[in-house]
C-alpha atoms as a PDB file:
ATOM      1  CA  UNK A   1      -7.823  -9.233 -23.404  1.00  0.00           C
ATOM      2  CA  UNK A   2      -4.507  -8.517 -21.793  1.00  0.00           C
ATOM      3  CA  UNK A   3      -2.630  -7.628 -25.247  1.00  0.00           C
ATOM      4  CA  UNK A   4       1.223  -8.798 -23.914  1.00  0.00           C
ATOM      5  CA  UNK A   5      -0.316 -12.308 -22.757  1.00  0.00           C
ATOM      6  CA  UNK A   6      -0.056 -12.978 -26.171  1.00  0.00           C
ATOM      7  CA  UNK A   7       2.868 -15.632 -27.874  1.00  0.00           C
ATOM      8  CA  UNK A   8       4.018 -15.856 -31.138  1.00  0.00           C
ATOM      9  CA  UNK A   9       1.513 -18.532 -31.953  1.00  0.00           C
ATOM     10  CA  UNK A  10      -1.388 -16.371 -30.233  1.00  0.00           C
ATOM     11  CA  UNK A  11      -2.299 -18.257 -27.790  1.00  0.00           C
ATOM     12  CA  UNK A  12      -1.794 -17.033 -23.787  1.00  0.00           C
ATOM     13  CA  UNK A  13       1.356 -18.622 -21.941  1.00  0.00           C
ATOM     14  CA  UNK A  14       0.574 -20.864 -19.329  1.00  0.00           C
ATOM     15  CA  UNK A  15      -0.767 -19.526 -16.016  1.00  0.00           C
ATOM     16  CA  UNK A  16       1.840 -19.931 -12.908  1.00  0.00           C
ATOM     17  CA  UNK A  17       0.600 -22.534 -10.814  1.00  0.00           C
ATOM     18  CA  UNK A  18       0.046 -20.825  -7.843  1.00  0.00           C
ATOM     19  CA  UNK A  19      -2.647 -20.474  -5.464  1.00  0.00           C
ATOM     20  CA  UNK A  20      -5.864 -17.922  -5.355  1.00  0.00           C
ATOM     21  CA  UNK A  21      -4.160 -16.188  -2.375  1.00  0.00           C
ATOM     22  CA  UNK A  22      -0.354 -16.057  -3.853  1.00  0.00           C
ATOM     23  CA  UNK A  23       0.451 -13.060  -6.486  1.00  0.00           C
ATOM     24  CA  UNK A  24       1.350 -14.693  -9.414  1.00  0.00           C
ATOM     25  CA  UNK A  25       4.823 -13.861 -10.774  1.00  0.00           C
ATOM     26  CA  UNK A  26       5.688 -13.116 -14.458  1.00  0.00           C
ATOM     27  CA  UNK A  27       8.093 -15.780 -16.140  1.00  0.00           C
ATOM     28  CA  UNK A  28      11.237 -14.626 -16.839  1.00  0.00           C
ATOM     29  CA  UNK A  29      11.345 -15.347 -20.778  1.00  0.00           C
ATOM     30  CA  UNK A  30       7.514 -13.571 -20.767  1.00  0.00           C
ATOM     31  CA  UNK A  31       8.698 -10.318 -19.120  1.00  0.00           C
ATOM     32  CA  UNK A  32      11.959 -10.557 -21.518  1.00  0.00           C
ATOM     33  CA  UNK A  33       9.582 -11.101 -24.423  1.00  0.00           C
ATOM     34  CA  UNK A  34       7.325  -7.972 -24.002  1.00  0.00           C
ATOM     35  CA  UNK A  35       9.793  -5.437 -23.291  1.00  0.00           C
ATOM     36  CA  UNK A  36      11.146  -6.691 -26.486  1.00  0.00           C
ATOM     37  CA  UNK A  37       8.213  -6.712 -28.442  1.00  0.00           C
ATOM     38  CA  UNK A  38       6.487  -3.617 -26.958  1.00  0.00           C
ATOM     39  CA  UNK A  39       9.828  -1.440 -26.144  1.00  0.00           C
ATOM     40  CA  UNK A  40       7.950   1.857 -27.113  1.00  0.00           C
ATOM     41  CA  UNK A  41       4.714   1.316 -25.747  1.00  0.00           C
ATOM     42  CA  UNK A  42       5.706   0.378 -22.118  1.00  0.00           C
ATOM     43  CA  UNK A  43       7.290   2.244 -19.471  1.00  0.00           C
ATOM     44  CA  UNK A  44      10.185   0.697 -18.817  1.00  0.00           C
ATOM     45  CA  UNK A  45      11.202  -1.432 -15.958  1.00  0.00           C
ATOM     46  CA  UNK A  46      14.339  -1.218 -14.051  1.00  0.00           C
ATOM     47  CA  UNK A  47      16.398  -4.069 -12.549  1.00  0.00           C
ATOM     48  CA  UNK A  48      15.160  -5.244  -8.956  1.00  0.00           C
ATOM     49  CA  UNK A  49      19.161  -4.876  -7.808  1.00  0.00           C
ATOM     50  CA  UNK A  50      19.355  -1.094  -9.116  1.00  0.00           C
ATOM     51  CA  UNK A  51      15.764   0.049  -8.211  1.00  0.00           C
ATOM     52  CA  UNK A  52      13.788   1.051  -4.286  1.00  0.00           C
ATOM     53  CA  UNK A  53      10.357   1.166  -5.008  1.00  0.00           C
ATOM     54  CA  UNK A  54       8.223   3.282  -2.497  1.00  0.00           C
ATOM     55  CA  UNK A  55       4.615   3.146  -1.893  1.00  0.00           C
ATOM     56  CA  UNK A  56       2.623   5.171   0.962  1.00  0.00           C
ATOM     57  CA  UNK A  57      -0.968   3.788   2.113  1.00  0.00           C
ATOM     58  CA  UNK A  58      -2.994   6.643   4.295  1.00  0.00           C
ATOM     59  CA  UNK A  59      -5.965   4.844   6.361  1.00  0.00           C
ATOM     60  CA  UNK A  60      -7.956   6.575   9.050  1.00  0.00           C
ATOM     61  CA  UNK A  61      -9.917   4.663  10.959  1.00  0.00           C
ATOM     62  CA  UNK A  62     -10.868   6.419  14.127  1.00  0.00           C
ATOM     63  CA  UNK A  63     -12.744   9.553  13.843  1.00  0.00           C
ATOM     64  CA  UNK A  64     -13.693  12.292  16.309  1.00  0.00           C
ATOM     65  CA  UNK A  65     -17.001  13.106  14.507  1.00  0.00           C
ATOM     66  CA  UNK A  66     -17.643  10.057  12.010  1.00  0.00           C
ATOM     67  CA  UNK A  67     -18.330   6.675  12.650  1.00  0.00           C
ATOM     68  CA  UNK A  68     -15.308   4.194  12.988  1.00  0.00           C
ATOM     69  CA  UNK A  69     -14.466   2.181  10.254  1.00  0.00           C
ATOM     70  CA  UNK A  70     -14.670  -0.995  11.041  1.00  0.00           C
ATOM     71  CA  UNK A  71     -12.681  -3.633   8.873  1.00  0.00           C
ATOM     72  CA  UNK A  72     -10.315  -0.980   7.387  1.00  0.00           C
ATOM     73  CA  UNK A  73      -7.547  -2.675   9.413  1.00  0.00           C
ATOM     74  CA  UNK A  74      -7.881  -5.659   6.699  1.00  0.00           C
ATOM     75  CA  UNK A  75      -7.633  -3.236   4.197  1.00  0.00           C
ATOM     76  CA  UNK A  76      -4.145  -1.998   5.142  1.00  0.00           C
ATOM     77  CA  UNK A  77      -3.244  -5.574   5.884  1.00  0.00           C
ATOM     78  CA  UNK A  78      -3.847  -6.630   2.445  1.00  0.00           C
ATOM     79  CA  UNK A  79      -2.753  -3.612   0.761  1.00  0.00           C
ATOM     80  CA  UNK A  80       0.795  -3.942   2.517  1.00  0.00           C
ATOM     81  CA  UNK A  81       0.772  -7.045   1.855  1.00  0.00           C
ATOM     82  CA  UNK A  82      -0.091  -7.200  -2.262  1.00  0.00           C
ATOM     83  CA  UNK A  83       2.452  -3.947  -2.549  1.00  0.00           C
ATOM     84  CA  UNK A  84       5.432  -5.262  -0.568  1.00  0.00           C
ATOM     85  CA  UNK A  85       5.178  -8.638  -3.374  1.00  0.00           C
ATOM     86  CA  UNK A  86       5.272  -6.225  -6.107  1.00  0.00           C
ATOM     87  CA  UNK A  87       8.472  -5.147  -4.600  1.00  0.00           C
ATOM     88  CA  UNK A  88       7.434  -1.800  -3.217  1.00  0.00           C
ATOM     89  CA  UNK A  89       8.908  -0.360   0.326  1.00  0.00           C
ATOM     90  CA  UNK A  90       5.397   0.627   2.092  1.00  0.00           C
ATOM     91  CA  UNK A  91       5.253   3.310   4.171  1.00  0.00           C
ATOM     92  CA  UNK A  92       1.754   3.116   6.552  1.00  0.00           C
ATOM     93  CA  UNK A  93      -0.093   6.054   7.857  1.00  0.00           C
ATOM     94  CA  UNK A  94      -2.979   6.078   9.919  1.00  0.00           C
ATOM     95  CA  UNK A  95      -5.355   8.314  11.420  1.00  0.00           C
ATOM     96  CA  UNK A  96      -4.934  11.772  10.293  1.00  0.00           C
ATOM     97  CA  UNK A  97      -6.335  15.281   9.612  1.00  0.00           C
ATOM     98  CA  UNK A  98      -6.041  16.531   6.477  1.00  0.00           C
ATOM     99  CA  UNK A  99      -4.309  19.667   7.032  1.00  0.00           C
ATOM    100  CA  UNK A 100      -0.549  20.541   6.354  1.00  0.00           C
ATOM    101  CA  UNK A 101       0.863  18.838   9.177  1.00  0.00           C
ATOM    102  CA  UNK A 102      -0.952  15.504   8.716  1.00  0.00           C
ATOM    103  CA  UNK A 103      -2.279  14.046   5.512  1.00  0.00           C
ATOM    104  CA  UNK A 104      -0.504  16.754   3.291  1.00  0.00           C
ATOM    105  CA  UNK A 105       2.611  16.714   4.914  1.00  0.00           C
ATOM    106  CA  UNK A 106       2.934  13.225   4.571  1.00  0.00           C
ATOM    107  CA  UNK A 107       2.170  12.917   1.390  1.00  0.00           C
ATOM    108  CA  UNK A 108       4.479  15.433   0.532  1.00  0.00           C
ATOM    109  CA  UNK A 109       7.270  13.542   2.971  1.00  0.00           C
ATOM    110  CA  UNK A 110       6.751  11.058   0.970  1.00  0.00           C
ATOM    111  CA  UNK A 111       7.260  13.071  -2.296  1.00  0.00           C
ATOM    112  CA  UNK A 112      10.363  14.099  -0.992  1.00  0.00           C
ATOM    113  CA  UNK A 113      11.712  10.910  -0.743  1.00  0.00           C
ATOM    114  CA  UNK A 114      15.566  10.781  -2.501  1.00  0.00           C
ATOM    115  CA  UNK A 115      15.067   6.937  -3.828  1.00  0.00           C
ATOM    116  CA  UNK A 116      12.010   7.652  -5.998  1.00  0.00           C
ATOM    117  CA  UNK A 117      15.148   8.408  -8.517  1.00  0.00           C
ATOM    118  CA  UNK A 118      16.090   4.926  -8.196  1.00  0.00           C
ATOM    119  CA  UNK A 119      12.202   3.685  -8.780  1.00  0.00           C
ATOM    120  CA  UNK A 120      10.068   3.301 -12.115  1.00  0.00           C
ATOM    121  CA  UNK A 121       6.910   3.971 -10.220  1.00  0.00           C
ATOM    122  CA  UNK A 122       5.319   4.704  -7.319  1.00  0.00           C
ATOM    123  CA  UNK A 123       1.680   3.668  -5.735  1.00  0.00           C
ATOM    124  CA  UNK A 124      -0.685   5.923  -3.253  1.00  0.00           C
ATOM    125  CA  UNK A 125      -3.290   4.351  -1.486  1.00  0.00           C
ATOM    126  CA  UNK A 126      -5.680   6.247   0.422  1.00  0.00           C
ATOM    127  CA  UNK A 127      -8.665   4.784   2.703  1.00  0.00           C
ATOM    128  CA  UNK A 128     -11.180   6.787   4.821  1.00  0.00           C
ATOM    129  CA  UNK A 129     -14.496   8.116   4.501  1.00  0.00           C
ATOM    130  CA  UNK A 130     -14.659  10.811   1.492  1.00  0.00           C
ATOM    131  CA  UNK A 131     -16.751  13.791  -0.118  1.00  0.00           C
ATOM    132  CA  UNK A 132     -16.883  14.050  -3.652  1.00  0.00           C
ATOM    133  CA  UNK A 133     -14.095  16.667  -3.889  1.00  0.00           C
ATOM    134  CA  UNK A 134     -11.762  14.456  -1.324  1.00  0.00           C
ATOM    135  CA  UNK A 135     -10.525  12.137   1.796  1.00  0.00           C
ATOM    136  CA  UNK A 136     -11.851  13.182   4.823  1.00  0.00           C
ATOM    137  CA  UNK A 137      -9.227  13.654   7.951  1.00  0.00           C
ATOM    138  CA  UNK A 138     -10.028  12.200  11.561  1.00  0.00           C
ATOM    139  CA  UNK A 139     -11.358  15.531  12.714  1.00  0.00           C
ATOM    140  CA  UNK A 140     -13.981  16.008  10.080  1.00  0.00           C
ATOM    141  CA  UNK A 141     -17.226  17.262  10.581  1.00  0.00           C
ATOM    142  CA  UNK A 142     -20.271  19.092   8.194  1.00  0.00           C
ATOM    143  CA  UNK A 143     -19.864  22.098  10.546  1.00  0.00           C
ATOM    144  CA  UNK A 144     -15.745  22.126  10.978  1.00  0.00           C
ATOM    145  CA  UNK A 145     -14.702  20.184   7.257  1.00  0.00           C
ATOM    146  CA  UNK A 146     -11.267  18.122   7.847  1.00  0.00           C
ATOM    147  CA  UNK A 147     -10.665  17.405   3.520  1.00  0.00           C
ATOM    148  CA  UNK A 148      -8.017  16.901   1.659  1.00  0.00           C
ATOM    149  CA  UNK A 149      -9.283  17.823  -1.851  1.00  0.00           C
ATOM    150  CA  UNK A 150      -7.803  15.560  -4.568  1.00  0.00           C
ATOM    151  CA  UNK A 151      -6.473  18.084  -6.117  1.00  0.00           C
ATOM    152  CA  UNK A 152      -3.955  18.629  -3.715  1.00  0.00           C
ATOM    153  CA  UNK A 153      -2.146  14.792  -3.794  1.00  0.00           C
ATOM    154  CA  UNK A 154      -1.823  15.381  -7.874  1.00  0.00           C
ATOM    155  CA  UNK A 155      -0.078  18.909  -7.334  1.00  0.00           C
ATOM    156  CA  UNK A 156       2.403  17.163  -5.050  1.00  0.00           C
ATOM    157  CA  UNK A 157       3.379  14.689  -6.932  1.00  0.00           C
ATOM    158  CA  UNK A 158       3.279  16.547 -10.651  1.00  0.00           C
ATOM    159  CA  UNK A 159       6.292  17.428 -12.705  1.00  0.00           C
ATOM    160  CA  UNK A 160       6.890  21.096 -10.413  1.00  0.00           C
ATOM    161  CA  UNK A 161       6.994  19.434  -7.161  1.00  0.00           C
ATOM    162  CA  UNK A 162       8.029  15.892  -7.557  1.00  0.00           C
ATOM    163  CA  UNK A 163      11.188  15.862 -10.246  1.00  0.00           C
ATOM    164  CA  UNK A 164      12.233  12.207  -9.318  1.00  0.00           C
ATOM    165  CA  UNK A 165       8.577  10.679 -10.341  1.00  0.00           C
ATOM    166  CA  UNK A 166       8.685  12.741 -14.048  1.00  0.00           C
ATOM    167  CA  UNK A 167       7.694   9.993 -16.786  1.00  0.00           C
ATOM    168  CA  UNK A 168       7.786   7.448 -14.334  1.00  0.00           C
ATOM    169  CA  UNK A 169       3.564   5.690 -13.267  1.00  0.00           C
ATOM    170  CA  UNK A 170       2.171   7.521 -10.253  1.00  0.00           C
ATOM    171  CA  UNK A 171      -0.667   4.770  -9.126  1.00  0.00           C
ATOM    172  CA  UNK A 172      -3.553   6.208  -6.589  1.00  0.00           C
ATOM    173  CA  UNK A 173      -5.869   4.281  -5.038  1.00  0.00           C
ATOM    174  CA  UNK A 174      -8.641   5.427  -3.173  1.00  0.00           C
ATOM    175  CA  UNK A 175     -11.623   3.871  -0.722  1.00  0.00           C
ATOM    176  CA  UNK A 176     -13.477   6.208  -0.352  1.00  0.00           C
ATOM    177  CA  UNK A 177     -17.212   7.281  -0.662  1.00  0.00           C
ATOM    178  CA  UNK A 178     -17.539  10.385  -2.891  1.00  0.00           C
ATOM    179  CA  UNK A 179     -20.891  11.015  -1.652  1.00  0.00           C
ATOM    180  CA  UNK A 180     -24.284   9.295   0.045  1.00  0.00           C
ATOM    181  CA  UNK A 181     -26.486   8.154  -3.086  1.00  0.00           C
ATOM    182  CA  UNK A 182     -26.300   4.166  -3.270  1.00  0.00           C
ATOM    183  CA  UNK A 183     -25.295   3.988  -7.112  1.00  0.00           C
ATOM    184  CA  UNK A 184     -27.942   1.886  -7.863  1.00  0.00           C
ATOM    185  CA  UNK A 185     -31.481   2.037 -10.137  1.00  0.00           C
ATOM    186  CA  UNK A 186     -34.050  -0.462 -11.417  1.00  0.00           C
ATOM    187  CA  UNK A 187     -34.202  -0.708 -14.970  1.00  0.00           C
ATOM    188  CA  UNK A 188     -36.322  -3.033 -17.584  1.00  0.00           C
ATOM    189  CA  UNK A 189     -34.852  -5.966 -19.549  1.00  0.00           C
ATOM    190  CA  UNK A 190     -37.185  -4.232 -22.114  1.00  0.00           C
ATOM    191  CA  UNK A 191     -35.227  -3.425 -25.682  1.00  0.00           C
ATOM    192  CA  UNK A 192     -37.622  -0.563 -25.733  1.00  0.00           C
ATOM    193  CA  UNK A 193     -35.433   0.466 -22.421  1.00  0.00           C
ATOM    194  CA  UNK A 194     -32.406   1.302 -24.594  1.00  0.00           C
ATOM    195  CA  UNK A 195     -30.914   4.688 -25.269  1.00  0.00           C
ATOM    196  CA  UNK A 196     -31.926   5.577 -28.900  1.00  0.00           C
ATOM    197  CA  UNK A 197     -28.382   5.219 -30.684  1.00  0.00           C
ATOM    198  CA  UNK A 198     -24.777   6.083 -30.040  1.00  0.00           C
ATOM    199  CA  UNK A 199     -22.724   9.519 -30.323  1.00  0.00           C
ATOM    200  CA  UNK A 200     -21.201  10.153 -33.945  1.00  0.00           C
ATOM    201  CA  UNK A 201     -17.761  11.259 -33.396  1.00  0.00           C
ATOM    202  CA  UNK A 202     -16.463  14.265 -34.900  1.00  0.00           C
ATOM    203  CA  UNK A 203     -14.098  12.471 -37.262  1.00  0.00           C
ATOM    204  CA  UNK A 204     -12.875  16.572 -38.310  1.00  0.00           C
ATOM    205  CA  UNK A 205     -11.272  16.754 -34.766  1.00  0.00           C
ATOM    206  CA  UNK A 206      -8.689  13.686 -35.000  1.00  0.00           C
ATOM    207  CA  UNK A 207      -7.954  14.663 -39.039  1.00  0.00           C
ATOM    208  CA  UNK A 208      -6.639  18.445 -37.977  1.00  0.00           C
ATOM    209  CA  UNK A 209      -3.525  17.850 -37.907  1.00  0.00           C
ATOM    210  CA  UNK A 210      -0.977  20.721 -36.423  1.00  0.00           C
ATOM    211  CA  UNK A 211       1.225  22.015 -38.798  1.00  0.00           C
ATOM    212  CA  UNK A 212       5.177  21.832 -37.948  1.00  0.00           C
ATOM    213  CA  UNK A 213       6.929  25.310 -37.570  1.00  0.00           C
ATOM    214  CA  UNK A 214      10.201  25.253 -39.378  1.00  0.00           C
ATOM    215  CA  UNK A 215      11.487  28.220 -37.392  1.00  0.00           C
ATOM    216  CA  UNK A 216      11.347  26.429 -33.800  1.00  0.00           C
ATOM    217  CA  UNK A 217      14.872  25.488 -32.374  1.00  0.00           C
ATOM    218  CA  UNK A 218      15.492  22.808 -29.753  1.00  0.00           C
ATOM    219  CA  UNK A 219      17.068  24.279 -26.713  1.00  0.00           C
ATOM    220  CA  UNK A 220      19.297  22.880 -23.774  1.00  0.00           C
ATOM    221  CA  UNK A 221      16.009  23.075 -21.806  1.00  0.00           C
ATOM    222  CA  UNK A 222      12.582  21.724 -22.572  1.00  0.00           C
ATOM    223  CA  UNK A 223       8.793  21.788 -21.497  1.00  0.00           C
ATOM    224  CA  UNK A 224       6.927  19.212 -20.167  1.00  0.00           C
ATOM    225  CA  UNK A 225       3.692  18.294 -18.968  1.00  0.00           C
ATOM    226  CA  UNK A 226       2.993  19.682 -15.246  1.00  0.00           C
ATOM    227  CA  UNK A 227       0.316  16.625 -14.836  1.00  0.00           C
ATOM    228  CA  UNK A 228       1.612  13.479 -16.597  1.00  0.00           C
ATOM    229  CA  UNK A 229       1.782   9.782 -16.064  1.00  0.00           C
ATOM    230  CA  UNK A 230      -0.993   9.430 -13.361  1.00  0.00           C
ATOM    231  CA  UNK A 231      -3.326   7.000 -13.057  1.00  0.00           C
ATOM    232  CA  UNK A 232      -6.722   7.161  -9.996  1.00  0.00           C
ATOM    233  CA  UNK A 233      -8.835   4.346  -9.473  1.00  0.00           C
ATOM    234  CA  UNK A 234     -11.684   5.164  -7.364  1.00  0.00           C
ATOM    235  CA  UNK A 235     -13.867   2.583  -5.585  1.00  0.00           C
ATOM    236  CA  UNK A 236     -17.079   4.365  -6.592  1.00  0.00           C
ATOM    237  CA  UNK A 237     -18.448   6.679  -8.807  1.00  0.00           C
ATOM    238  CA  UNK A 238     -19.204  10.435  -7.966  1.00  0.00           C
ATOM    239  CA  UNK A 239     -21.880  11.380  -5.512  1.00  0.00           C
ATOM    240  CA  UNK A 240     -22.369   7.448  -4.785  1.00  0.00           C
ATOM    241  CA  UNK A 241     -21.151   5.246  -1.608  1.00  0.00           C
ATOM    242  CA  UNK A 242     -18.793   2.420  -1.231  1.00  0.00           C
ATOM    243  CA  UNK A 243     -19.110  -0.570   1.140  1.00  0.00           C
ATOM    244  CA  UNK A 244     -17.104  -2.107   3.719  1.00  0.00           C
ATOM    245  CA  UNK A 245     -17.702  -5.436   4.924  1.00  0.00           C
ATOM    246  CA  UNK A 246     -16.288  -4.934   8.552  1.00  0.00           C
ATOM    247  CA  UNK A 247     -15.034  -9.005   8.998  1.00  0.00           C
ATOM    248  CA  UNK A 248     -13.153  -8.974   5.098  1.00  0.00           C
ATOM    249  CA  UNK A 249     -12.545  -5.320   4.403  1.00  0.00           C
ATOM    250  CA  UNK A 250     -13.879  -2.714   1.612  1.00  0.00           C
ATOM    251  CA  UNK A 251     -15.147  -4.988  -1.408  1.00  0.00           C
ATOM    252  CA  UNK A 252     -13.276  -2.420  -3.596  1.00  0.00           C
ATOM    253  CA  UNK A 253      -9.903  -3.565  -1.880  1.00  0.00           C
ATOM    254  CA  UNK A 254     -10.488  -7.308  -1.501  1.00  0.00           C
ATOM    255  CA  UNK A 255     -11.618  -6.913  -5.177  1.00  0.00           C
ATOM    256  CA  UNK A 256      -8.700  -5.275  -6.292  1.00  0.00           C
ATOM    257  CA  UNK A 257      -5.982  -7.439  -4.228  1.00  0.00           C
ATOM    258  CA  UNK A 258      -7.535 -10.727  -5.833  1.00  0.00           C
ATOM    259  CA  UNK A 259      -7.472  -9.068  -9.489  1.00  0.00           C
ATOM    260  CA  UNK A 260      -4.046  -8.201  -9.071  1.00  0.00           C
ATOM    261  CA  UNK A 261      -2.705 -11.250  -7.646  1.00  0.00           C
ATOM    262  CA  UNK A 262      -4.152 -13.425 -10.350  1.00  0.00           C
ATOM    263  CA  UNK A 263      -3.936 -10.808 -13.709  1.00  0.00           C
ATOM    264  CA  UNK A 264      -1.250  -8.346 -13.120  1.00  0.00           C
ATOM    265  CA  UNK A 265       1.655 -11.090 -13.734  1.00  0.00           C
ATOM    266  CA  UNK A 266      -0.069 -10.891 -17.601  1.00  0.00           C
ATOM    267  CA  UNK A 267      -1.960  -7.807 -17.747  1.00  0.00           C
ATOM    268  CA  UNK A 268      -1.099  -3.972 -17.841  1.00  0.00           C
ATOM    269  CA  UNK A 269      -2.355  -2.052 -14.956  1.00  0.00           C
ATOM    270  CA  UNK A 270      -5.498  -0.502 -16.832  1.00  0.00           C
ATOM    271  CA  UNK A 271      -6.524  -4.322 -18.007  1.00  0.00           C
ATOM    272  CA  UNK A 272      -6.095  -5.351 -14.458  1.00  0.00           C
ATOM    273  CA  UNK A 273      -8.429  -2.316 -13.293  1.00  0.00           C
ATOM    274  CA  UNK A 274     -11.231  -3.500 -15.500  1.00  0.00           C
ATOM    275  CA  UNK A 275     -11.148  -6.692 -14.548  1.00  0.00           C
ATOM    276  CA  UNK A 276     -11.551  -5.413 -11.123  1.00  0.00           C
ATOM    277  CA  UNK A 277     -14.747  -3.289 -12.688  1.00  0.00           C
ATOM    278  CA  UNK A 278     -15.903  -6.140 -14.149  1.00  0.00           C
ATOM    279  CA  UNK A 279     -16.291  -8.058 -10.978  1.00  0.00           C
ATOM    280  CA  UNK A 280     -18.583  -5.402  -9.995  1.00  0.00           C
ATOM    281  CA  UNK A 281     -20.309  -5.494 -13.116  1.00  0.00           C
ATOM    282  CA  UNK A 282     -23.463  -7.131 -12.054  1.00  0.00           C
ATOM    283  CA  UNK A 283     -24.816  -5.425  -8.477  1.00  0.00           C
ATOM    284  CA  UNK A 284     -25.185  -7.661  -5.670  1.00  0.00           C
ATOM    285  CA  UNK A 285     -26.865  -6.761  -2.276  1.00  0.00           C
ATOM    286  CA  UNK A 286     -25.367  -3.661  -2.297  1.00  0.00           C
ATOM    287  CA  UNK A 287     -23.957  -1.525  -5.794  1.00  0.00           C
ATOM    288  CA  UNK A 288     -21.234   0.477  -6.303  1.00  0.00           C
ATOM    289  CA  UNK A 289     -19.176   0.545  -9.607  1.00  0.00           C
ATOM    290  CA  UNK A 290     -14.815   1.820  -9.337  1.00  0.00           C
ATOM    291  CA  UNK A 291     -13.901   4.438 -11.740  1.00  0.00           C
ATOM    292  CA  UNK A 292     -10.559   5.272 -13.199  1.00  0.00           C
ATOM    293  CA  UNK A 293      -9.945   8.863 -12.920  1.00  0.00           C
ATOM    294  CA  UNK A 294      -7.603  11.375 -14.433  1.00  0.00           C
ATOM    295  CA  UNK A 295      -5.762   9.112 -16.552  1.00  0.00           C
ATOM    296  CA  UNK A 296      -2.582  10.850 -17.886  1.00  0.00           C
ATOM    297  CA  UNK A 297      -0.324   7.613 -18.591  1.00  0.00           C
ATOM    298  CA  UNK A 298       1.187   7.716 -22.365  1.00  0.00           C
ATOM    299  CA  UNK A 299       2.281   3.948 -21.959  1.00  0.00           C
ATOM    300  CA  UNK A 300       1.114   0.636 -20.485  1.00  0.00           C
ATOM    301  CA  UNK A 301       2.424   0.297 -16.836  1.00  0.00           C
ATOM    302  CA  UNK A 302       3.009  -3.282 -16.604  1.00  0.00           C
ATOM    303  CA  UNK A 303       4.337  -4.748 -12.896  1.00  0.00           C
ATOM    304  CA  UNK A 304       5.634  -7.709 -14.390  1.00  0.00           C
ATOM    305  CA  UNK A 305       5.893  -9.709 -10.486  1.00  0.00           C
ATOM    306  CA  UNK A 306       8.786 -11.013  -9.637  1.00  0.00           C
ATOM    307  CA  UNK A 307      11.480  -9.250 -12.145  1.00  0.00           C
END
């Protein structure tokens, strides 16, 4: 359950009336309502007049060693699309290598970018074909590799390199295998199937407490977090494929669009995920089940459409 959908009598506010294919938008009194109500739990929103949202979307399609990726062009479509009516600025790349003067050089362009000070978020989409450790540039090959390890698209936009983003949500979306098993195994209806029991948790780890020191000072400067306030939501799991449907797009991405248009005007960005896991839930003709990854956020990121 989306926890801010809530009113004061419990029940959910009336859904906007608009159609499967329109992004639903927030009432005003609703959005007013649950910065209100959830003030500390929420990262805060700032006014549409005072604020340039930014997102980047990285697609490569074309491929001197890999097959072409037929359908991605949808992808970006929709993606561009669904981000420009949350009120992001998109930025569209397409086709490159991975190296520093590609793929890493325009993500870190992009990093660079003066308004992020003005934004409360930003989102990073990347599409292509993918290894387990990352996206896979247009030059790629088992002999000659052409990655850009995931690692690298965090460090550029953490609290060292990317001032403007600190505290503020840093979305990533990738499509993307992460490897070439086809996530997918037969299993009984059979109770006798079951794992035997659940994990005890260690109940002595939350009760530690730490201890105050009475002889720290606050200074004029502070620490913080290097890695903070991401969020990745992969379109598979690890060492498993994802599909592409070449005359829709990537299931992942028509998946996700759809969630968001209907949920996000209601739900926090981690409810909205799920429900896009949850459509997944049961596998069809072919399997493959979206992960959320690296999950640093301290608050609920909601989008709120249309404030």
């Amino acid at each position: 359950m989306c926890p801010a959908a809530l009113s004061e009598t419990g029940a959910r506010p009336a859904e906007p009336a608009e159609s499967p294919d329109t992004l639903k938008l927030c009432p005003r009194e609703e959005f007013l309502k649950v910065c209100e109500e959830r003030a500390g739990e929420i990262y805060p929103i700032k006014e549409r007049k005072a604020r340039m949202r930014l997102a980047l979307i990285i697609c490569n399609t074309k491929f001197d060693h890999l097959p072409l990726r037929e359908g991605s062009e949808l992808d970006i479509t929709g993606m561009k699309g669904l981000l420009e009516d949350l009120g992001y600025r998109v930025t569209v790349e397409e086709n490159l290598t991975a190296g520093v003067r590609d793929m890493e050089a325009a993500l870190g362009a992009f990093a660079a970018h003066p308004e992020h000070s003005s934004s409360d978020s930003t989102f990073l989409v990347l599409m292509s074909h993918g290894i387990l450790d990352g996206i896979c540039g247009k030059r790629h090959a088992d002999a000659h590799p052409d990655v850009l390890p995931y690692d690298t698209i965090f460090r550029l936009f953490n609290n060292r390199n990317c001032l403007s983003l600190k505290d503020k949500p840093k979305v990533i979306i990738v499509q993307a295998c992460r490897g070439a098993n086809r996530g997918e195994v037969w299993v009984s209806d059979s109770p006798a199937a079951s794992a035997d029991g659940a994990a005890q948790s260690d109940q002595s780890l939350v009760e530690d407490a730490v201890q105050p020191d009475e002889n720290l000072v606050e200074d004029a400067v502070y620490k913080t977090h290097v890695e903070k306030d991401f969020i990745a939501f992969c379109s598979t799991t690890p060492h498993n494929v994802s599909w592409r449907d070449i005359t829709k797009g990537s299931l992942f991405i028509v998946k996700l669009i759809a969630c968001f248009r209907k949920f996000s005007w209601r739900c926090h960005l981690e409810e909205v995920f799920r429900k896009v896991q949850q459509s997944f839930d049961k596998p069809d003709v072919k399997a493959q089940m979206p992960t959320i990854d690296r999950q640093s956020m301290t608050k609920y990121f909601y989008l709120f459409p249309g404030n």
